[in-house]
PDB file of N, CA and C in Angstrom:
ATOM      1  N   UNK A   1       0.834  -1.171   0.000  1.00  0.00           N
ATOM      2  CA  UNK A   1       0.000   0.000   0.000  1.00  0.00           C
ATOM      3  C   UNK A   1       0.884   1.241   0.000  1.00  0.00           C
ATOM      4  N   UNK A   2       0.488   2.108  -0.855  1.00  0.00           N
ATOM      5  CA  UNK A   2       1.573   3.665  -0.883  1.00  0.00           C
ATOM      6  C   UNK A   2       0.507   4.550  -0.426  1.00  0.00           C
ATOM      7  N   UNK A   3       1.361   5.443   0.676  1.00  0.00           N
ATOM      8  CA  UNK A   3       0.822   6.603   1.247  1.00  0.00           C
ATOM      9  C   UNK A   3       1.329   7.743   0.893  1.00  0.00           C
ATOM     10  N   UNK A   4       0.592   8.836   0.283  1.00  0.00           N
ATOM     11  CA  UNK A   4       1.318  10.053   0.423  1.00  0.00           C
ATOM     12  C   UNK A   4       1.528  10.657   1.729  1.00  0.00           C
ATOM     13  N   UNK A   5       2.737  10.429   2.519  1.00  0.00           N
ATOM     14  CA  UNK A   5       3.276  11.025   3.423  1.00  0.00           C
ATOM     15  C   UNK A   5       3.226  12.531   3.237  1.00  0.00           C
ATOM     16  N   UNK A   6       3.614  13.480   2.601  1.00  0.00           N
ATOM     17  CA  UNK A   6       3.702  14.850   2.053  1.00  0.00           C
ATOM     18  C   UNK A   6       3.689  14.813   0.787  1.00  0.00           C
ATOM     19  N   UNK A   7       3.189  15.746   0.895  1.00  0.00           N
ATOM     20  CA  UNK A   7       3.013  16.654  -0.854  1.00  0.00           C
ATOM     21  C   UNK A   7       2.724  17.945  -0.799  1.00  0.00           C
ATOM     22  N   UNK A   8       3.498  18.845  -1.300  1.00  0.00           N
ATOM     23  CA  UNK A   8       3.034  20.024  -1.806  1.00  0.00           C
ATOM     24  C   UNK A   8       4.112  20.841  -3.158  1.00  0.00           C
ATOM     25  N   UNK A   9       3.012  21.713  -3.760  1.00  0.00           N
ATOM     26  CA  UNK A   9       3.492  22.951  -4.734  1.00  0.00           C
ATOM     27  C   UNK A   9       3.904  23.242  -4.084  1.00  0.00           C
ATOM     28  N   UNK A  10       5.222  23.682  -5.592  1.00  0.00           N
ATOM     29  CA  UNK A  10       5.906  25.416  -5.053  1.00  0.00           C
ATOM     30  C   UNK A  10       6.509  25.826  -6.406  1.00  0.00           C
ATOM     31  N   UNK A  11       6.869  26.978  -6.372  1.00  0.00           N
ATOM     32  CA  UNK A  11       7.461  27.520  -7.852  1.00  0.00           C
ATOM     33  C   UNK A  11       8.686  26.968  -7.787  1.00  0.00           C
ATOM     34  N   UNK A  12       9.074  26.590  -9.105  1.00  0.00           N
ATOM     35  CA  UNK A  12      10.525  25.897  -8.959  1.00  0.00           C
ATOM     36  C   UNK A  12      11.030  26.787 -10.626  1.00  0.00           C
ATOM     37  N   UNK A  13      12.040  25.842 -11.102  1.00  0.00           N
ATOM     38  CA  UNK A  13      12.730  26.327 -12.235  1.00  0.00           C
ATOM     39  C   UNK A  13      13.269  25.177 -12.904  1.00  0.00           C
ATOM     40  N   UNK A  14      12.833  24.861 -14.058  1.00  0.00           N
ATOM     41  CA  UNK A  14      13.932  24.087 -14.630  1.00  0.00           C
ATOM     42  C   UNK A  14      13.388  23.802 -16.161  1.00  0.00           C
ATOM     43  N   UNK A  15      14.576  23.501 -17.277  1.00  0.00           N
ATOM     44  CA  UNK A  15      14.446  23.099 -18.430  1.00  0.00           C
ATOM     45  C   UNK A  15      14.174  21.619 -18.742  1.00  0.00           C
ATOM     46  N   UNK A  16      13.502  21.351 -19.224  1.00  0.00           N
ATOM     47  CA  UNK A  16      13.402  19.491 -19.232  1.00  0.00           C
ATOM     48  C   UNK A  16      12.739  19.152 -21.221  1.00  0.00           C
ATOM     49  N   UNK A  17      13.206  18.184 -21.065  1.00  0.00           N
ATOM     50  CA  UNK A  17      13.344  18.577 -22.910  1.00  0.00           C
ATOM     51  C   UNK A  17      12.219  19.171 -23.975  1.00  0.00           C
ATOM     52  N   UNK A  18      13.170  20.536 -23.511  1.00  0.00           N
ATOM     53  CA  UNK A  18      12.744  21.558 -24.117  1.00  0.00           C
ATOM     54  C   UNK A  18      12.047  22.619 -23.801  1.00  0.00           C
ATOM     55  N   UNK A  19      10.944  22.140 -22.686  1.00  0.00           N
ATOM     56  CA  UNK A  19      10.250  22.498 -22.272  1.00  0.00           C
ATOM     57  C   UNK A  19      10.388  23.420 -20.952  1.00  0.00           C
ATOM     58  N   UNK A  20       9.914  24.594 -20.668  1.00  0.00           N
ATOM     59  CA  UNK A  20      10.300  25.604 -19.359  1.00  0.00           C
ATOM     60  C   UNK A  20       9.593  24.683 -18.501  1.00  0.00           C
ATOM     61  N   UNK A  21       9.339  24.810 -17.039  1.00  0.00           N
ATOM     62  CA  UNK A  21       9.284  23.970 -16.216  1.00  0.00           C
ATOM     63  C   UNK A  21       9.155  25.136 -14.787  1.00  0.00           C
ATOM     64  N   UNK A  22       8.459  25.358 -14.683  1.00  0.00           N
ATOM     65  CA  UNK A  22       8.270  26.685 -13.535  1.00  0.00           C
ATOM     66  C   UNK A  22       7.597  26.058 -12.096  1.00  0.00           C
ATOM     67  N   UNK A  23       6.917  25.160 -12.002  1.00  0.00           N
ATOM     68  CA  UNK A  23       6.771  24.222 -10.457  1.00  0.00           C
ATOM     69  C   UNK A  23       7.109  22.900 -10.241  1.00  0.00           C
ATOM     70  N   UNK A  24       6.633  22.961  -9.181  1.00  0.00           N
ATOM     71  CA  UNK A  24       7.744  21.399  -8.764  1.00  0.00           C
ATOM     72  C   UNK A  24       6.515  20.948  -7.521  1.00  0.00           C
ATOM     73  N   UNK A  25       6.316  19.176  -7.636  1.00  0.00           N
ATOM     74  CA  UNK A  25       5.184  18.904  -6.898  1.00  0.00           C
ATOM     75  C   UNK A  25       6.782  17.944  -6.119  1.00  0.00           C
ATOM     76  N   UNK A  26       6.760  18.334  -4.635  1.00  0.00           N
ATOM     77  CA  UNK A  26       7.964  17.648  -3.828  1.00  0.00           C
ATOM     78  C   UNK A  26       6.915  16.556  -2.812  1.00  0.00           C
ATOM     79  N   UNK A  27       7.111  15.005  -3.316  1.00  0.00           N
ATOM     80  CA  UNK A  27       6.226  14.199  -2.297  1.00  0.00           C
ATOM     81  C   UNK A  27       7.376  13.489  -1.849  1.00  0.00           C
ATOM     82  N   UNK A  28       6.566  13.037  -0.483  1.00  0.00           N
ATOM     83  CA  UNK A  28       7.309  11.884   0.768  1.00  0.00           C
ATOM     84  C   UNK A  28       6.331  10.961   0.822  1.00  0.00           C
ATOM     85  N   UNK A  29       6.424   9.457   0.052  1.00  0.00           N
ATOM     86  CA  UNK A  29       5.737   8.204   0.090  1.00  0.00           C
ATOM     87  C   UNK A  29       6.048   7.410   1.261  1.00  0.00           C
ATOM     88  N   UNK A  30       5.183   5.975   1.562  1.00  0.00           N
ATOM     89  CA  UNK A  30       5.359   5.360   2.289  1.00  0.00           C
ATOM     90  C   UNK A  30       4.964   4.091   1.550  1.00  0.00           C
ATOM     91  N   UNK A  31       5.788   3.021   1.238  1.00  0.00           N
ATOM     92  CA  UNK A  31       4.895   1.848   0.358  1.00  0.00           C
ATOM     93  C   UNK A  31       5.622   0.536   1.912  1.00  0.00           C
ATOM     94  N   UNK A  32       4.407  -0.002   1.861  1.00  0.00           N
ATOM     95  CA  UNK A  32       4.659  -1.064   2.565  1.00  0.00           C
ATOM     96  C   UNK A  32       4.007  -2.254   2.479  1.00  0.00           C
ATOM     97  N   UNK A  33       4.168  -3.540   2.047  1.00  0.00           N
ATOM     98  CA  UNK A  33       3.957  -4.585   1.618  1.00  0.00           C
ATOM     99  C   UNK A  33       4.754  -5.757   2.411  1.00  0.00           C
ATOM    100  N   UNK A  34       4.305  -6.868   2.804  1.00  0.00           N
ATOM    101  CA  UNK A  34       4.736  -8.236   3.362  1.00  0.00           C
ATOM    102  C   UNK A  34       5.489  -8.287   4.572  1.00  0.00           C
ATOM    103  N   UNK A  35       4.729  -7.175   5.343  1.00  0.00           N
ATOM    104  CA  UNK A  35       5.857  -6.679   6.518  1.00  0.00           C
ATOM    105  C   UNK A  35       7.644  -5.689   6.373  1.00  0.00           C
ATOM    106  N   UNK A  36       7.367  -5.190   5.118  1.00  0.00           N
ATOM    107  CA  UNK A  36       8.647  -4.401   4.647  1.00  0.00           C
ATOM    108  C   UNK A  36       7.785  -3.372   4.803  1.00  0.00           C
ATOM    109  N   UNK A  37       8.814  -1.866   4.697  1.00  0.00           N
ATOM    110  CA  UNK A  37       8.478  -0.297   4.664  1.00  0.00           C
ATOM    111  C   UNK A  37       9.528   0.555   3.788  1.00  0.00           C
ATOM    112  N   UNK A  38       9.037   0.884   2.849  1.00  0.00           N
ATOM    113  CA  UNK A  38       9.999   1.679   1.810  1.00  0.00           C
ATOM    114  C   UNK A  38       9.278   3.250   1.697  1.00  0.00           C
ATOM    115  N   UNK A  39      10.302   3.960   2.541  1.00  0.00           N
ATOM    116  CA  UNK A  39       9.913   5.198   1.835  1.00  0.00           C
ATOM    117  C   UNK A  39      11.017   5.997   1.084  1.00  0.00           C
ATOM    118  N   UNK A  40      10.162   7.082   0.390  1.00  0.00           N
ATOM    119  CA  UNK A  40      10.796   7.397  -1.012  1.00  0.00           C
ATOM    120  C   UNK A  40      10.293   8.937  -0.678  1.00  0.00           C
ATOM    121  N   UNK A  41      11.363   9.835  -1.506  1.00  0.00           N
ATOM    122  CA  UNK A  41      11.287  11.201  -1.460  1.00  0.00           C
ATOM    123  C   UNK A  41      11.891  11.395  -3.120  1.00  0.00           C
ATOM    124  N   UNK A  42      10.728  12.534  -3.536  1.00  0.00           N
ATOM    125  CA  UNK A  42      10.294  12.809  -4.994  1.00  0.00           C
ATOM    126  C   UNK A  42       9.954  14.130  -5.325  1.00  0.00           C
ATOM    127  N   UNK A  43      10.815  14.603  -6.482  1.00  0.00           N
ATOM    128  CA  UNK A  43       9.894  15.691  -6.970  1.00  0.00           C
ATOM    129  C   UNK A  43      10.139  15.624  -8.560  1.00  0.00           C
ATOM    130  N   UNK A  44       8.817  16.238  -9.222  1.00  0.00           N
ATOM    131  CA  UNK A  44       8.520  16.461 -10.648  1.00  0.00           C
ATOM    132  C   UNK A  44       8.307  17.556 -11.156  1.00  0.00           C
ATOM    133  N   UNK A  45       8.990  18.169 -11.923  1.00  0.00           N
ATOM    134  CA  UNK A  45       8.596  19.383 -12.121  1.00  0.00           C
ATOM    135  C   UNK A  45       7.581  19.728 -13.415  1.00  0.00           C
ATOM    136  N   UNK A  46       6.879  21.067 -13.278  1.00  0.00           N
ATOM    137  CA  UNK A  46       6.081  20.699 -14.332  1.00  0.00           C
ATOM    138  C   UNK A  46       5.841  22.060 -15.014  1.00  0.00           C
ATOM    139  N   UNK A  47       5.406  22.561 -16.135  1.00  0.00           N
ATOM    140  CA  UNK A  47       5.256  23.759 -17.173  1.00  0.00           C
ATOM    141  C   UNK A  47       4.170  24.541 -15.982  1.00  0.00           C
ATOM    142  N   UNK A  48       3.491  24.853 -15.691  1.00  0.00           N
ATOM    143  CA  UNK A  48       2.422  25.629 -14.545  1.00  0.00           C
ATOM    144  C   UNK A  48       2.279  26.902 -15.186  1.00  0.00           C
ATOM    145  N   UNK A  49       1.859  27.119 -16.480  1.00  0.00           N
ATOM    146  CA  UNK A  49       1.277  28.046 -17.518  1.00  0.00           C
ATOM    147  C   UNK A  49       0.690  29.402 -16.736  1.00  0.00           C
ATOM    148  N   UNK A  50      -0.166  28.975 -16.197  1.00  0.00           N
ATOM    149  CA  UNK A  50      -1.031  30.255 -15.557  1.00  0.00           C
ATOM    150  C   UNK A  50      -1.280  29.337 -13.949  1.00  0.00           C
ATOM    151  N   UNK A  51      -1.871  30.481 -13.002  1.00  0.00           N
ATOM    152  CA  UNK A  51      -1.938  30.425 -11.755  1.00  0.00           C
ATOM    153  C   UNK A  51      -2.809  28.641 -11.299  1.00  0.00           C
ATOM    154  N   UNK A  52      -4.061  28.477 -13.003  1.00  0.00           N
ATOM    155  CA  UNK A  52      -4.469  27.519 -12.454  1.00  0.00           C
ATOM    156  C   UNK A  52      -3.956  26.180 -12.577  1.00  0.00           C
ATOM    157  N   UNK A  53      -2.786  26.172 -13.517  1.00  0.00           N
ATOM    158  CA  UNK A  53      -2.601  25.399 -14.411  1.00  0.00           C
ATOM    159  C   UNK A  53      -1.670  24.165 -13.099  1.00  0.00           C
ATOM    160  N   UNK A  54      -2.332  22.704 -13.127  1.00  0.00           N
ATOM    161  CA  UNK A  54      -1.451  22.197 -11.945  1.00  0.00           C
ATOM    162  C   UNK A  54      -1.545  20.738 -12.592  1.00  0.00           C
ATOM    163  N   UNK A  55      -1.746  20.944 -13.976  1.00  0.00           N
ATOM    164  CA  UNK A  55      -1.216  19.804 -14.638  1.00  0.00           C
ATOM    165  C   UNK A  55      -0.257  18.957 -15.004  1.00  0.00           C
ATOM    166  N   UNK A  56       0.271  18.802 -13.600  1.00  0.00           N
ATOM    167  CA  UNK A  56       1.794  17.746 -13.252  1.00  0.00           C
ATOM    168  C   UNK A  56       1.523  16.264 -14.799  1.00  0.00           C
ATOM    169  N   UNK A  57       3.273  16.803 -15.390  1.00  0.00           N
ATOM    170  CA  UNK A  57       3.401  15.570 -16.228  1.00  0.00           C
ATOM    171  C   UNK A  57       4.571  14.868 -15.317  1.00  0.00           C
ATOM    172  N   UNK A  58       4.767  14.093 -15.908  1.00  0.00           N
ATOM    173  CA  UNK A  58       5.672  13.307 -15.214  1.00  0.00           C
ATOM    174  C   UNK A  58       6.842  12.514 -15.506  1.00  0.00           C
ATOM    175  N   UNK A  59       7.310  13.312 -16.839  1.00  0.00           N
ATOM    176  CA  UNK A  59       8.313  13.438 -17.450  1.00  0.00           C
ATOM    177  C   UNK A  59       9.874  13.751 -16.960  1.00  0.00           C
ATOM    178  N   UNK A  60       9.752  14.789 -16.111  1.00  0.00           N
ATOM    179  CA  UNK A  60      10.516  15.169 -15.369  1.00  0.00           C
ATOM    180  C   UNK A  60      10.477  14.776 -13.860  1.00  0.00           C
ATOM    181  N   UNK A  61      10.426  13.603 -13.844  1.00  0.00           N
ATOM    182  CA  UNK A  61      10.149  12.672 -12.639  1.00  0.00           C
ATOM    183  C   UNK A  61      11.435  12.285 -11.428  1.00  0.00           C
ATOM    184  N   UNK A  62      12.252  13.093 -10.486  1.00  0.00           N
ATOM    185  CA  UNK A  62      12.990  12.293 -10.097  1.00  0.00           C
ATOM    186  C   UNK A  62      12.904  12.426  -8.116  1.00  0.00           C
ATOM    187  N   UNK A  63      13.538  10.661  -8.378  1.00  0.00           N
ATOM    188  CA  UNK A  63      13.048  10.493  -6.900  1.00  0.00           C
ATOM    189  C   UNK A  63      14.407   9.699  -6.021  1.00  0.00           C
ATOM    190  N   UNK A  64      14.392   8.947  -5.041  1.00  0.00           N
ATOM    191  CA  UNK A  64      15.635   8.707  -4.074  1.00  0.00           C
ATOM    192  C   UNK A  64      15.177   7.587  -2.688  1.00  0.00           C
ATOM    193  N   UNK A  65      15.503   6.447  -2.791  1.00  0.00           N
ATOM    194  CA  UNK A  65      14.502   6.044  -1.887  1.00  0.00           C
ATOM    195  C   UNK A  65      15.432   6.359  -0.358  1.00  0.00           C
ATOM    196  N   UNK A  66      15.111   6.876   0.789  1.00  0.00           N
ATOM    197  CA  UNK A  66      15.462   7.518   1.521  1.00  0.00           C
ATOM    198  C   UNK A  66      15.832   6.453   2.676  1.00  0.00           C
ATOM    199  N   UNK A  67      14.841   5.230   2.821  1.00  0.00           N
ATOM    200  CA  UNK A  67      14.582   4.246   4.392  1.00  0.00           C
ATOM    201  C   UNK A  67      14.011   3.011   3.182  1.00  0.00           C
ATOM    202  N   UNK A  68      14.718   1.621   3.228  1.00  0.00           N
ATOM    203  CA  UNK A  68      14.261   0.366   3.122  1.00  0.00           C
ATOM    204  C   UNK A  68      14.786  -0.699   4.424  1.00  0.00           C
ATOM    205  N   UNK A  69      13.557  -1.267   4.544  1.00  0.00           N
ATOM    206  CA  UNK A  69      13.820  -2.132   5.793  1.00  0.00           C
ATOM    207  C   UNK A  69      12.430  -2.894   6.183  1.00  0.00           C
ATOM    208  N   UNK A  70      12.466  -3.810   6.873  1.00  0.00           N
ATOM    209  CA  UNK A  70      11.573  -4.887   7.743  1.00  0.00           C
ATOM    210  C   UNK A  70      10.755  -3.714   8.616  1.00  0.00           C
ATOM    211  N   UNK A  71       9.528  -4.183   8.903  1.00  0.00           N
ATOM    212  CA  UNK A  71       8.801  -2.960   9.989  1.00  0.00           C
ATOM    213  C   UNK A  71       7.839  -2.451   9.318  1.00  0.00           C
ATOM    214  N   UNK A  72       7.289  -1.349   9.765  1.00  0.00           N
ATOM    215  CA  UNK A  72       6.318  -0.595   9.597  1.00  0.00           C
ATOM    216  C   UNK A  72       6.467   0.522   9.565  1.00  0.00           C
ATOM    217  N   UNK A  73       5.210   1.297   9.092  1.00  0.00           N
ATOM    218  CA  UNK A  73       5.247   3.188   9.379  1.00  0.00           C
ATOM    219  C   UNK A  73       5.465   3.712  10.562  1.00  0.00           C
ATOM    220  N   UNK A  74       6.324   4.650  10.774  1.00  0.00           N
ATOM    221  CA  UNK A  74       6.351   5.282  12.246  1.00  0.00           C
ATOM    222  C   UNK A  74       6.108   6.745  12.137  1.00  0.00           C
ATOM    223  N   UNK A  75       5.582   7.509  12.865  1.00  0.00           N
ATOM    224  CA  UNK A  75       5.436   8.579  12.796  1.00  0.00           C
ATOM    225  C   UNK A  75       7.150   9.724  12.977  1.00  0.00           C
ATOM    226  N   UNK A  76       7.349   8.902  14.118  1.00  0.00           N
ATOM    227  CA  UNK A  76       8.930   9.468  14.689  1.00  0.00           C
ATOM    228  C   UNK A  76       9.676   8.958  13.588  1.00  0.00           C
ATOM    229  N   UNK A  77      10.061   7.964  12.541  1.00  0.00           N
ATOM    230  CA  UNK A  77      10.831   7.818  11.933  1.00  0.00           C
ATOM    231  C   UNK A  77      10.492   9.261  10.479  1.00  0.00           C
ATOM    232  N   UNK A  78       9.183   9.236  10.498  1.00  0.00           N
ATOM    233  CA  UNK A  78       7.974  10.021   9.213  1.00  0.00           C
ATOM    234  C   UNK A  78       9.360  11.706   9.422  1.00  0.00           C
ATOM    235  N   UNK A  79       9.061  11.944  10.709  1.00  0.00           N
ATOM    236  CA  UNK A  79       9.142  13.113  11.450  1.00  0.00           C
ATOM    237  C   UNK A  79      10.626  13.498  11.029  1.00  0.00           C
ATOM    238  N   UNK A  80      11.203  12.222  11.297  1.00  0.00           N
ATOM    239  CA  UNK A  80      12.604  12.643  10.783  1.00  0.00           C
ATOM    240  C   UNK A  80      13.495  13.118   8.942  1.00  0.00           C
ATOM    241  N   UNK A  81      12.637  12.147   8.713  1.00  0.00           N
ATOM    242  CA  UNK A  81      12.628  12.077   7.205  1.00  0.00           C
ATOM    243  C   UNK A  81      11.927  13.426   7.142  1.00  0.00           C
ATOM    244  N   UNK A  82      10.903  13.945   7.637  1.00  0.00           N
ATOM    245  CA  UNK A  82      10.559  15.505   6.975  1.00  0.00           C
ATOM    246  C   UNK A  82      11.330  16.739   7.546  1.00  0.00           C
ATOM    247  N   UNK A  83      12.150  16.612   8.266  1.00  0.00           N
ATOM    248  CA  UNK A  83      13.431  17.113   8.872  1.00  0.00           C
ATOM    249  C   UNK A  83      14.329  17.713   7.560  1.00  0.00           C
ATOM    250  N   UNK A  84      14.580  16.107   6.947  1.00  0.00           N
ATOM    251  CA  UNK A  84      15.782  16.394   6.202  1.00  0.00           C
ATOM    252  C   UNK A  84      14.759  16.436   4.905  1.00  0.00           C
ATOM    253  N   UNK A  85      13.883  16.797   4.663  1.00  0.00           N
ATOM    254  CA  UNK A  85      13.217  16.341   2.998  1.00  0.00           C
ATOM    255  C   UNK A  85      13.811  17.787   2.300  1.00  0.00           C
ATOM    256  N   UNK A  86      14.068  18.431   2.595  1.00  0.00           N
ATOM    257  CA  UNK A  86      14.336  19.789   1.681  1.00  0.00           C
ATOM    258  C   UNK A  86      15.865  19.743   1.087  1.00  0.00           C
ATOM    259  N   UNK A  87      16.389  19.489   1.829  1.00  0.00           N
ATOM    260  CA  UNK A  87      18.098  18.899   1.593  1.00  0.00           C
ATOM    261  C   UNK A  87      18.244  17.257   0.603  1.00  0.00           C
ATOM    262  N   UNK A  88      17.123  16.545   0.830  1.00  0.00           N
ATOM    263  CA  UNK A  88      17.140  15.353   0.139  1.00  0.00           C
ATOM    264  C   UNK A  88      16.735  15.728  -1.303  1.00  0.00           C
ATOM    265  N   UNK A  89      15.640  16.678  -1.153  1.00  0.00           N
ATOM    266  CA  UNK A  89      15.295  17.375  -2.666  1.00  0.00           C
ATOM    267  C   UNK A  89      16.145  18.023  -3.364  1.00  0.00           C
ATOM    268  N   UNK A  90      16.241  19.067  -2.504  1.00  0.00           N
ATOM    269  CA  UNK A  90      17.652  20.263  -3.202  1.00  0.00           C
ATOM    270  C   UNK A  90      18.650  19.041  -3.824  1.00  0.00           C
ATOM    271  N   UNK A  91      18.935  18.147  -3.285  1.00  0.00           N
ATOM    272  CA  UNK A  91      20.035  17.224  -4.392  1.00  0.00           C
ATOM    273  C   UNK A  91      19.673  16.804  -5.594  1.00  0.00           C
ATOM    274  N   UNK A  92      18.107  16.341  -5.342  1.00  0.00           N
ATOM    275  CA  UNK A  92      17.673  15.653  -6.491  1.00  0.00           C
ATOM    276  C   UNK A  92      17.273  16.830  -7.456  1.00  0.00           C
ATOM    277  N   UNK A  93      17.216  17.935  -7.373  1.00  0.00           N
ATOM    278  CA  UNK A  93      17.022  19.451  -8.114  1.00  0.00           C
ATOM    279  C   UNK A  93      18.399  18.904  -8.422  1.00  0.00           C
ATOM    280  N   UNK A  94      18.978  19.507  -8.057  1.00  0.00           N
ATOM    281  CA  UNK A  94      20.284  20.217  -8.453  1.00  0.00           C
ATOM    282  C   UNK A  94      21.053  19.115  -9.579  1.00  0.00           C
ATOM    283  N   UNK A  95      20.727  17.173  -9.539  1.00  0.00           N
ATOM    284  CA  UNK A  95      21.513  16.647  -9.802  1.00  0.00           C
ATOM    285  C   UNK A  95      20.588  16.922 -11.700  1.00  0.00           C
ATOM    286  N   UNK A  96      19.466  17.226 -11.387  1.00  0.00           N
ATOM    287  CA  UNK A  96      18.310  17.216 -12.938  1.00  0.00           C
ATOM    288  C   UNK A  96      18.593  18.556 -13.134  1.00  0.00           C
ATOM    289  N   UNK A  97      19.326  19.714 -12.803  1.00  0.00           N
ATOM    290  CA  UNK A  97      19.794  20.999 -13.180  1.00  0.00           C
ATOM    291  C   UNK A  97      18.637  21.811 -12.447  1.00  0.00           C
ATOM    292  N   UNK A  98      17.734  21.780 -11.977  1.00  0.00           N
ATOM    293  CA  UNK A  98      16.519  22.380 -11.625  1.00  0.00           C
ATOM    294  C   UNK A  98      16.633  23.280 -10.217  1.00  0.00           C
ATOM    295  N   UNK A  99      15.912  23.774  -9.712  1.00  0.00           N
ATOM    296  CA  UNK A  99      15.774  24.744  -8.432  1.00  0.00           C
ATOM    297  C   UNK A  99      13.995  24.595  -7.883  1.00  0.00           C
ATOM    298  N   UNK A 100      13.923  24.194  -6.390  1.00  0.00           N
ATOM    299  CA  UNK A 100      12.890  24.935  -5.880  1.00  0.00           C
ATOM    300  C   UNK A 100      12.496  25.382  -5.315  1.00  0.00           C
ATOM    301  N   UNK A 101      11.653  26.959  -5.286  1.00  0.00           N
ATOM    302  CA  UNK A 101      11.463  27.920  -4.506  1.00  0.00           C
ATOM    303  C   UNK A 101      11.082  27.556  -3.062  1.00  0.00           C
ATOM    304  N   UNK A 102      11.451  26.651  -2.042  1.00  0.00           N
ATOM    305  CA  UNK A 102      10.926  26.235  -0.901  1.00  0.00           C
ATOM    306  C   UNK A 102      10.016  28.093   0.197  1.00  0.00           C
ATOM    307  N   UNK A 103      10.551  28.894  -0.489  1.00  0.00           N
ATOM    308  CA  UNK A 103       9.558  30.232   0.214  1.00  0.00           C
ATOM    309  C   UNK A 103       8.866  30.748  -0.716  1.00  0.00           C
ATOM    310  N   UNK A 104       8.316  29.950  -1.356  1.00  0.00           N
ATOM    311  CA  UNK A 104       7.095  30.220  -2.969  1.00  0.00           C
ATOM    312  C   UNK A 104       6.217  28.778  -3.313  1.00  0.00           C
ATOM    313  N   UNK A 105       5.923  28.510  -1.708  1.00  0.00           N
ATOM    314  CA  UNK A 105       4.570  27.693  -2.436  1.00  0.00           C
ATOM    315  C   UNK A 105       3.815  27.824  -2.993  1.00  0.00           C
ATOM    316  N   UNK A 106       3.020  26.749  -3.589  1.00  0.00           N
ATOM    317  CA  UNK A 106       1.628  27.213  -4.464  1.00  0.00           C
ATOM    318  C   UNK A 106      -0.119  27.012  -3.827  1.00  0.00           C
ATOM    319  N   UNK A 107       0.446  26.005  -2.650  1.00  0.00           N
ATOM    320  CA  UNK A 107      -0.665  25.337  -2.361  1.00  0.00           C
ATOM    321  C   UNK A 107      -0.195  24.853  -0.938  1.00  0.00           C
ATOM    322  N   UNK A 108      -1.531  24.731   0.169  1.00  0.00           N
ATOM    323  CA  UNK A 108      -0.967  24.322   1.410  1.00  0.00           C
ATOM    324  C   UNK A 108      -0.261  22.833   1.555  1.00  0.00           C
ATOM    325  N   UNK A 109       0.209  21.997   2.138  1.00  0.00           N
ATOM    326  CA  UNK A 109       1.432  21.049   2.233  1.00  0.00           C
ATOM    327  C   UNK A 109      -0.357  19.902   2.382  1.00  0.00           C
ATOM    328  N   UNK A 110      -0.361  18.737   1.945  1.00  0.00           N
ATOM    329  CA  UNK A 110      -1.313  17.767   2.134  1.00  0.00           C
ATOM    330  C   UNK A 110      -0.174  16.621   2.838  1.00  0.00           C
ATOM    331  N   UNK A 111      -1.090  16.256   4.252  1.00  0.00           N
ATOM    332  CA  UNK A 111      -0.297  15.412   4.922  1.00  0.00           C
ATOM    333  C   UNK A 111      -0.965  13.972   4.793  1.00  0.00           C
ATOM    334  N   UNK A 112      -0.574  13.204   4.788  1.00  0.00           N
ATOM    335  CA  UNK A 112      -1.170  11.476   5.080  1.00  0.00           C
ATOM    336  C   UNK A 112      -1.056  10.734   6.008  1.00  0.00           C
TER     337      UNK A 112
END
């Protein structure tokens, strides 16, 4: 079963083929199956035309799995991982050439 742990917009920056690329949807999953727990930290950036436009493609897709192991969801482990999620992103920006505005959201943060 996958949980969206976090998700939210924000204005970002980046070229992706070809295409301008002005937001970035940054999620924190939780998939857990057969008594294992994999979570994963992700962002996609996407064209965001006009104010309404939040038609995430997913082309520009990149992600990092952060925690694999035996166990379950923890909140205190959740807690920590959203500690470091901005620093785990900023890499995965930076390694796809991209930037994101972490003080230019678009939308309030959706928790799971």
């Amino acid at each position: 079963m996958t949980i969206n742990v976090y998700e939210q917009y924000f204005d970002a920056q980046h070229v992706f083929n070809g295409v301008e690329r002005r937001a970035a949807l940054v999620m924190l999953t939780s998939d857990s199956e057969a008594g294992s727990i994999r979570y994963t930290a992700a962002v996609t950036f996407f064209p965001h035309s006009d104010p309404e436009d939040f038609g995430v493609s997913y082309d520009d897709y990149h992600e990092t799995v952060i925690y694999e192991a035996k166990g379950r969801r923890s909140k205190k482990r959740e807690k920590a991982f959203m500690e470091g999620l901005r620093e785990t992103i900023d890499g995965l920006a930076e390694e796809a050439g991209g930037q994101v505005f972490w003080d230019r959201p678009l939308r309030e943060a959706r928790l799971g």
